[in-house]
PDB file of N, CA and C in Angstrom:
ATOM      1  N   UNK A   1     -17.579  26.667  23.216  1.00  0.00           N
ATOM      2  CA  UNK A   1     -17.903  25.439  22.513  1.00  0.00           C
ATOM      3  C   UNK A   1     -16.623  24.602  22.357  1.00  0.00           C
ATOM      4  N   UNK A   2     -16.864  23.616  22.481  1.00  0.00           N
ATOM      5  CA  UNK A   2     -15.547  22.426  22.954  1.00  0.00           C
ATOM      6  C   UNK A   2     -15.555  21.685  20.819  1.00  0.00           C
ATOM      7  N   UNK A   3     -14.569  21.862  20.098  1.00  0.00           N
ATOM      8  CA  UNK A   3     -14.496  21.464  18.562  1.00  0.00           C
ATOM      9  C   UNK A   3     -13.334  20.183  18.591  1.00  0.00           C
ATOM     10  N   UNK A   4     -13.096  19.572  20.023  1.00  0.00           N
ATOM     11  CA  UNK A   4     -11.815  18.677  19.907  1.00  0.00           C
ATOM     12  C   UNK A   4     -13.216  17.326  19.718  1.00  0.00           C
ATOM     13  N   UNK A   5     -12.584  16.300  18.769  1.00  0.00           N
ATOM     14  CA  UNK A   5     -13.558  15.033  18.779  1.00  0.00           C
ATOM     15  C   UNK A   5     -12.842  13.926  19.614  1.00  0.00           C
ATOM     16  N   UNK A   6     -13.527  12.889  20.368  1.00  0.00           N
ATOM     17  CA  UNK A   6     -13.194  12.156  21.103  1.00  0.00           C
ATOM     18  C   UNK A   6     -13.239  11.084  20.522  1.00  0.00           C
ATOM     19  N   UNK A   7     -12.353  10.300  20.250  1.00  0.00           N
ATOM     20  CA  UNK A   7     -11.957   8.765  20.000  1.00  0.00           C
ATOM     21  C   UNK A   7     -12.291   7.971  19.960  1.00  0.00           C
ATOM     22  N   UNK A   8     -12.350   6.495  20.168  1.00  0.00           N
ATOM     23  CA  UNK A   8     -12.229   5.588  20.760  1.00  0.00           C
ATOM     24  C   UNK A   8     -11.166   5.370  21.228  1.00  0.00           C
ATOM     25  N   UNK A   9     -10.438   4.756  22.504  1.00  0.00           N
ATOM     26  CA  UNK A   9      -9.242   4.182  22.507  1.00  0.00           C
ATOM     27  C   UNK A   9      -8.859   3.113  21.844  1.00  0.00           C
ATOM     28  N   UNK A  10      -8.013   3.088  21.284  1.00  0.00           N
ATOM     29  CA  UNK A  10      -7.318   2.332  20.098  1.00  0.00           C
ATOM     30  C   UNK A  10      -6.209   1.130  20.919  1.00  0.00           C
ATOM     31  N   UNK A  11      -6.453  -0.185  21.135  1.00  0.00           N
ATOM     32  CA  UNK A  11      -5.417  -0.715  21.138  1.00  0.00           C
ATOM     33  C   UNK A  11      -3.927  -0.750  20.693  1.00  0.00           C
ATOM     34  N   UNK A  12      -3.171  -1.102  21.277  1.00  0.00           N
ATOM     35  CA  UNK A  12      -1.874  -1.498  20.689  1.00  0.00           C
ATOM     36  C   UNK A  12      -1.862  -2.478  19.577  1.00  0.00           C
ATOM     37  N   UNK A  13      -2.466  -3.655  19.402  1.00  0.00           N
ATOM     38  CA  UNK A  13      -3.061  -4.266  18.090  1.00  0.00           C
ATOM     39  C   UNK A  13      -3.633  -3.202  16.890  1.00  0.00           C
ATOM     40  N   UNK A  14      -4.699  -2.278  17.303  1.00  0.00           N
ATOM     41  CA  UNK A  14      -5.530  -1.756  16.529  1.00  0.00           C
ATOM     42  C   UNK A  14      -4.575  -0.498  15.601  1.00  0.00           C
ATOM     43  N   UNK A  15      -3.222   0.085  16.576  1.00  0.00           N
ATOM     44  CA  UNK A  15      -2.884   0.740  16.010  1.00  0.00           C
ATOM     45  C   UNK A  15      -1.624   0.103  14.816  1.00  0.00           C
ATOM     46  N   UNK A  16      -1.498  -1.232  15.527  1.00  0.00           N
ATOM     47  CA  UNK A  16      -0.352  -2.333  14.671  1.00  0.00           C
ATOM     48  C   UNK A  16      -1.308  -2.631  13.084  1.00  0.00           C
ATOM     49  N   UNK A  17      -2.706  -2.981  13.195  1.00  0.00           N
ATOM     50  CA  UNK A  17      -3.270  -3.284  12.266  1.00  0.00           C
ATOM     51  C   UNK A  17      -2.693  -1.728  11.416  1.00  0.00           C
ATOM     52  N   UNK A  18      -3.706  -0.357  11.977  1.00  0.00           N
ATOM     53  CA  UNK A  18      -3.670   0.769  10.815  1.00  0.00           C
ATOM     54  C   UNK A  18      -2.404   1.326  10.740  1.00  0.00           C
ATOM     55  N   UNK A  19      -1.388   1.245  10.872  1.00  0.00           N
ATOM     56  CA  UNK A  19       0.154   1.276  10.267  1.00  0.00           C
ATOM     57  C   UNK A  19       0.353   0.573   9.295  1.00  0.00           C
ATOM     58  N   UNK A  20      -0.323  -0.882   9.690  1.00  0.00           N
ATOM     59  CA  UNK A  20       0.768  -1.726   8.150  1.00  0.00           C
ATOM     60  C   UNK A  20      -0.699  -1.578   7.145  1.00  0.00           C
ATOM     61  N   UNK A  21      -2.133  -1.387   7.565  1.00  0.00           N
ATOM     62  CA  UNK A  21      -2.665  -0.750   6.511  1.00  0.00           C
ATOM     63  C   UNK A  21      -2.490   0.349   5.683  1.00  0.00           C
ATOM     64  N   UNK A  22      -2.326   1.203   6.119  1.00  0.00           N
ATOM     65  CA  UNK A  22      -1.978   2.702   5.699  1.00  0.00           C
ATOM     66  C   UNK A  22      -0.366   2.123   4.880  1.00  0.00           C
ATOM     67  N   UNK A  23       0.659   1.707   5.208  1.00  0.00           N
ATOM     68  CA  UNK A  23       1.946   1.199   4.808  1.00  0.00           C
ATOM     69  C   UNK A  23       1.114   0.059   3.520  1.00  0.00           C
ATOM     70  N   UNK A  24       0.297  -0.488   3.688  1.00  0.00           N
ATOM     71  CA  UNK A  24       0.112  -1.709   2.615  1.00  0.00           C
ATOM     72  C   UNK A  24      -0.343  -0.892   1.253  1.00  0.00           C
ATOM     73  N   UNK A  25      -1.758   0.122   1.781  1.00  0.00           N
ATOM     74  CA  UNK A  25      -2.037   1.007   0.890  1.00  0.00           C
ATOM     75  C   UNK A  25      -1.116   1.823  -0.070  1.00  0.00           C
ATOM     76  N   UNK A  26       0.126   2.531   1.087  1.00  0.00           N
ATOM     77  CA  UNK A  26       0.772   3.309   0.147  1.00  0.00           C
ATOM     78  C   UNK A  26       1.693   2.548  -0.753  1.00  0.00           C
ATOM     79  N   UNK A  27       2.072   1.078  -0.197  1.00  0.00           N
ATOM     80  CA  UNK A  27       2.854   0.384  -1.271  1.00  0.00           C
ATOM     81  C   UNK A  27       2.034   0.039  -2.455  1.00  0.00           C
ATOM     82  N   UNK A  28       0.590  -0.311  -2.389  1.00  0.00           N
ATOM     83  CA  UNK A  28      -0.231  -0.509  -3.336  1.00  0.00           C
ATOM     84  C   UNK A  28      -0.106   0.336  -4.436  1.00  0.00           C
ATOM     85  N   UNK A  29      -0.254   1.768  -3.821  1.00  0.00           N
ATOM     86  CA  UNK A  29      -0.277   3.169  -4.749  1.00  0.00           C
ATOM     87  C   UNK A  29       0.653   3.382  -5.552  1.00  0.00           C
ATOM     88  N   UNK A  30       1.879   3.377  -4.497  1.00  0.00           N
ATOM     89  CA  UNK A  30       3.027   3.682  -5.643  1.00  0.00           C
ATOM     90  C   UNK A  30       3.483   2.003  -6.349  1.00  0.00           C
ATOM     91  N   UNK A  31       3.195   1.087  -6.567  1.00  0.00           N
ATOM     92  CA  UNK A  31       3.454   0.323  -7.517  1.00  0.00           C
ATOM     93  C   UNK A  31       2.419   0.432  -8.579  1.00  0.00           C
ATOM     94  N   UNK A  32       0.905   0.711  -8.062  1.00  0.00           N
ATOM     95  CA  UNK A  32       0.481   1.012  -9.215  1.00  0.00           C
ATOM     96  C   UNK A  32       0.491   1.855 -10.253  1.00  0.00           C
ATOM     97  N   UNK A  33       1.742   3.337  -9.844  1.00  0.00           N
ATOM     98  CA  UNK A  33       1.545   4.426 -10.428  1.00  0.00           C
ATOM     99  C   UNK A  33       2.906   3.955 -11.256  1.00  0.00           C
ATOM    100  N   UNK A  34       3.789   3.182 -10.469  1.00  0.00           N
ATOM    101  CA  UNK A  34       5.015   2.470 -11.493  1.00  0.00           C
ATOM    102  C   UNK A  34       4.551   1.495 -12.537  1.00  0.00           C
ATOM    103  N   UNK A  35       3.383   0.639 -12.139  1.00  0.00           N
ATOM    104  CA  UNK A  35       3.277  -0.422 -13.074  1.00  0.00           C
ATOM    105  C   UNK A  35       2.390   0.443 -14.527  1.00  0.00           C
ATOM    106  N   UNK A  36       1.477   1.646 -13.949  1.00  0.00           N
ATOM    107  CA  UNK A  36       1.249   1.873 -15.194  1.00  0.00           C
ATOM    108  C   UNK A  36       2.292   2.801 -16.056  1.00  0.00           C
ATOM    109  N   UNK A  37       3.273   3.467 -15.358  1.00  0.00           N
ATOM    110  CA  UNK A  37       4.172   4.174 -16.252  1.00  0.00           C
ATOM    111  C   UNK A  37       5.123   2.814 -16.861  1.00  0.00           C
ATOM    112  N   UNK A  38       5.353   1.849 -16.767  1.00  0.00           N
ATOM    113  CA  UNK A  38       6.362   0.941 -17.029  1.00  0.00           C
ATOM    114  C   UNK A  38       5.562   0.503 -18.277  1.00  0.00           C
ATOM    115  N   UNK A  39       4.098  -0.212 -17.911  1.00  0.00           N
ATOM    116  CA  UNK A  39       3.324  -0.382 -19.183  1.00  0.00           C
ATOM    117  C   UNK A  39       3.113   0.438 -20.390  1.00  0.00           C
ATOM    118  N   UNK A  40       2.987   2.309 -20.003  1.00  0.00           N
ATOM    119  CA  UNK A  40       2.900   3.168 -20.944  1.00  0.00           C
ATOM    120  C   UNK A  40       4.443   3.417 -21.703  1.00  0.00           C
ATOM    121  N   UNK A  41       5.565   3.112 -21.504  1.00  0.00           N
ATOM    122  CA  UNK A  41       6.467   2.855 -21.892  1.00  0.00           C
ATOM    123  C   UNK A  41       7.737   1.621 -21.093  1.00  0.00           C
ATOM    124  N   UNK A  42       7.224   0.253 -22.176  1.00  0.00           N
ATOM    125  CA  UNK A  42       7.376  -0.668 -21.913  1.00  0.00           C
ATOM    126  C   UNK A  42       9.551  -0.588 -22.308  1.00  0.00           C
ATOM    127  N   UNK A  43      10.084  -0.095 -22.779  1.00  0.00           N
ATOM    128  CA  UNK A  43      11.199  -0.064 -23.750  1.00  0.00           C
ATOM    129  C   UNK A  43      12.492   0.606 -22.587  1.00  0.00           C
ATOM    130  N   UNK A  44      11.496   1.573 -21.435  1.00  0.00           N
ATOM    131  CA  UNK A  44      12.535   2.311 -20.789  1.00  0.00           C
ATOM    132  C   UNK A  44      13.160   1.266 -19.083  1.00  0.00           C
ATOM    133  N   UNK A  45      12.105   0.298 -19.339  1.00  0.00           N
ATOM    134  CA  UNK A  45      12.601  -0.684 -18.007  1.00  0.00           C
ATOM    135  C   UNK A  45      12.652  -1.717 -18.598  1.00  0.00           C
ATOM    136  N   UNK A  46      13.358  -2.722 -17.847  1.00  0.00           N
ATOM    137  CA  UNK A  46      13.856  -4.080 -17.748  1.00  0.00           C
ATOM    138  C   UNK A  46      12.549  -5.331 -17.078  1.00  0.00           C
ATOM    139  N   UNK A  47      13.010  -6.032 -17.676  1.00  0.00           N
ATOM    140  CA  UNK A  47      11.822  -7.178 -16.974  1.00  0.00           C
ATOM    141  C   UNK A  47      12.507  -7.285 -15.348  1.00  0.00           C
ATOM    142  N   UNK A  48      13.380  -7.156 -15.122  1.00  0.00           N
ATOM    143  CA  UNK A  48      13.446  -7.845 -13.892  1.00  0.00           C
ATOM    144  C   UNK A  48      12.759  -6.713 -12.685  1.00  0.00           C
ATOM    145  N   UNK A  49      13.269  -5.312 -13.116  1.00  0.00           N
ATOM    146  CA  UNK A  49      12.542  -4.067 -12.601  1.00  0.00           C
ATOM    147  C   UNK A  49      10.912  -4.440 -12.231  1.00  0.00           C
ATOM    148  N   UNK A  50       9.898  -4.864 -13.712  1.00  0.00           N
ATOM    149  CA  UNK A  50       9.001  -4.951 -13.879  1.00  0.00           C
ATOM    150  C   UNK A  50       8.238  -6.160 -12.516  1.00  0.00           C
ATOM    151  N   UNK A  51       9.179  -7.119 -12.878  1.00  0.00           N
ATOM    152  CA  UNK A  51       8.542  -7.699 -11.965  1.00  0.00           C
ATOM    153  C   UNK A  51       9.274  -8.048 -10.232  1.00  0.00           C
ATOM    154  N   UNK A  52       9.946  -6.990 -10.266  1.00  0.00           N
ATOM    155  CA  UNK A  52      10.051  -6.731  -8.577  1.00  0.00           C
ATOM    156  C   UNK A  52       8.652  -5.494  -7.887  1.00  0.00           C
ATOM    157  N   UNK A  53       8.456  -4.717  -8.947  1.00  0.00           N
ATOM    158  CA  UNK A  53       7.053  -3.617  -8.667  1.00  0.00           C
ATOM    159  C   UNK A  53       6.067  -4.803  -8.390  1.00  0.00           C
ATOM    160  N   UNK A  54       5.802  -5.474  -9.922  1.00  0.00           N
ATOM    161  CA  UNK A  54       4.682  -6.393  -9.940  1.00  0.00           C
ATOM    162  C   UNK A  54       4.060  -7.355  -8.426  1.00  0.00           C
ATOM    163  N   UNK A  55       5.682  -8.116  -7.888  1.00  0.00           N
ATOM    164  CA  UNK A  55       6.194  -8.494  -6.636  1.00  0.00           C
ATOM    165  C   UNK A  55       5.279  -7.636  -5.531  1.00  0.00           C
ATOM    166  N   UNK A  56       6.282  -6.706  -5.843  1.00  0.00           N
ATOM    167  CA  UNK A  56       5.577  -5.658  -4.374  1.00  0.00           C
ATOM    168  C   UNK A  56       4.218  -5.092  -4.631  1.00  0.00           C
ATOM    169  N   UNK A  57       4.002  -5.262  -5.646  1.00  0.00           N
ATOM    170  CA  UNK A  57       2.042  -4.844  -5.778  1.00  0.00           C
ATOM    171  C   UNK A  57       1.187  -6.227  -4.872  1.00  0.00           C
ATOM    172  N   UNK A  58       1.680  -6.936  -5.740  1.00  0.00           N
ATOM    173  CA  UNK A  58       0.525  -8.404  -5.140  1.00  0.00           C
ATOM    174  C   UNK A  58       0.817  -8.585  -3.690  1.00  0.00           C
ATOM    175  N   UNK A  59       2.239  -8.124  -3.221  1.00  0.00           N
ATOM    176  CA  UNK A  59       2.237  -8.480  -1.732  1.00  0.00           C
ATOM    177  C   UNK A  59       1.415  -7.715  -0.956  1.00  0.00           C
ATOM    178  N   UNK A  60       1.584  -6.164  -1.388  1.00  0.00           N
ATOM    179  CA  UNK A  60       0.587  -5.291  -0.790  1.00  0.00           C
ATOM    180  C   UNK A  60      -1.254  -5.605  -0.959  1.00  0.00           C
ATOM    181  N   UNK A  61      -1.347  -5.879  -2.199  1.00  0.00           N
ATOM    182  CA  UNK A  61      -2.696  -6.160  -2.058  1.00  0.00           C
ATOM    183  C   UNK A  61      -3.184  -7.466  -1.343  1.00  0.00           C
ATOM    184  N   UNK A  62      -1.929  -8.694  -1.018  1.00  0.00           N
ATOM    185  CA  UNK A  62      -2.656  -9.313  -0.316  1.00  0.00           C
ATOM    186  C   UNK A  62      -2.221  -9.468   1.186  1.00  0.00           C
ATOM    187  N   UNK A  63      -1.400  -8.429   1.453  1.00  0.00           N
ATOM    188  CA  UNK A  63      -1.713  -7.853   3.176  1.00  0.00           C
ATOM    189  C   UNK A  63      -3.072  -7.074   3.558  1.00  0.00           C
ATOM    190  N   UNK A  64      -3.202  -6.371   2.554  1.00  0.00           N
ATOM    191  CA  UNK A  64      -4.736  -6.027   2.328  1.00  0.00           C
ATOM    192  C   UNK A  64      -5.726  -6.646   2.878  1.00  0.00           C
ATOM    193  N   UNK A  65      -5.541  -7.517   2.060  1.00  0.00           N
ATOM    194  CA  UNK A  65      -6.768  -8.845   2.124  1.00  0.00           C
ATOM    195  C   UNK A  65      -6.336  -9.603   3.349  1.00  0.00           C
ATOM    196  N   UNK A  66      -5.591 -10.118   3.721  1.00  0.00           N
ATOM    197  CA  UNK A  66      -5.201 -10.682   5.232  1.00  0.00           C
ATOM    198  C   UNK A  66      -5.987  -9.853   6.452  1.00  0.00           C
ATOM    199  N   UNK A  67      -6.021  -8.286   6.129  1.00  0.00           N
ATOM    200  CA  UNK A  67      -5.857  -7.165   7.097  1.00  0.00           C
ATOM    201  C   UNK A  67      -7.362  -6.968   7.333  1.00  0.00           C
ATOM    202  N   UNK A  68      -8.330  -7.513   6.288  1.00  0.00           N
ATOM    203  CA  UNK A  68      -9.615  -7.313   6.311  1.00  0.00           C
ATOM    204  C   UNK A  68     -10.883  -8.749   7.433  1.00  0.00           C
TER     205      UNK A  68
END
């Protein structure tokens, strides 16, 4: 019995798209896991910190949205 699954072939575009998706996602993730520790203790970061995460959240979510 043959258990390997067969593909589609994936463009050179298609694989350019799911890189900077997968890359947009994980920037999404980890700013959101910073923005809520920064919010749960607001006293241990700086505003300017705050809003370079904030920065890199909205950019990721709207490569996101470009990507869709």
């Amino acid at each position: 019995m043959n258990l390997t699954k067969k593909f589609p072939k994936m463009t050179s575009n298609d694989w350019r798209k799911l890189q900077l998706s997968t890359d947009a996602k994980n920037q999404r993730d980890w700013a959101s896991r910073q923005l809520h520790d920064m919010e749960a203790e607001p006293d241990s970061y700086d505003l300017r910190t705050y809003l370079k995460v904030k920065a890199g959240y909205n950019t990721a979510v709207e490569t996101l949205k470009e990507l869709q």
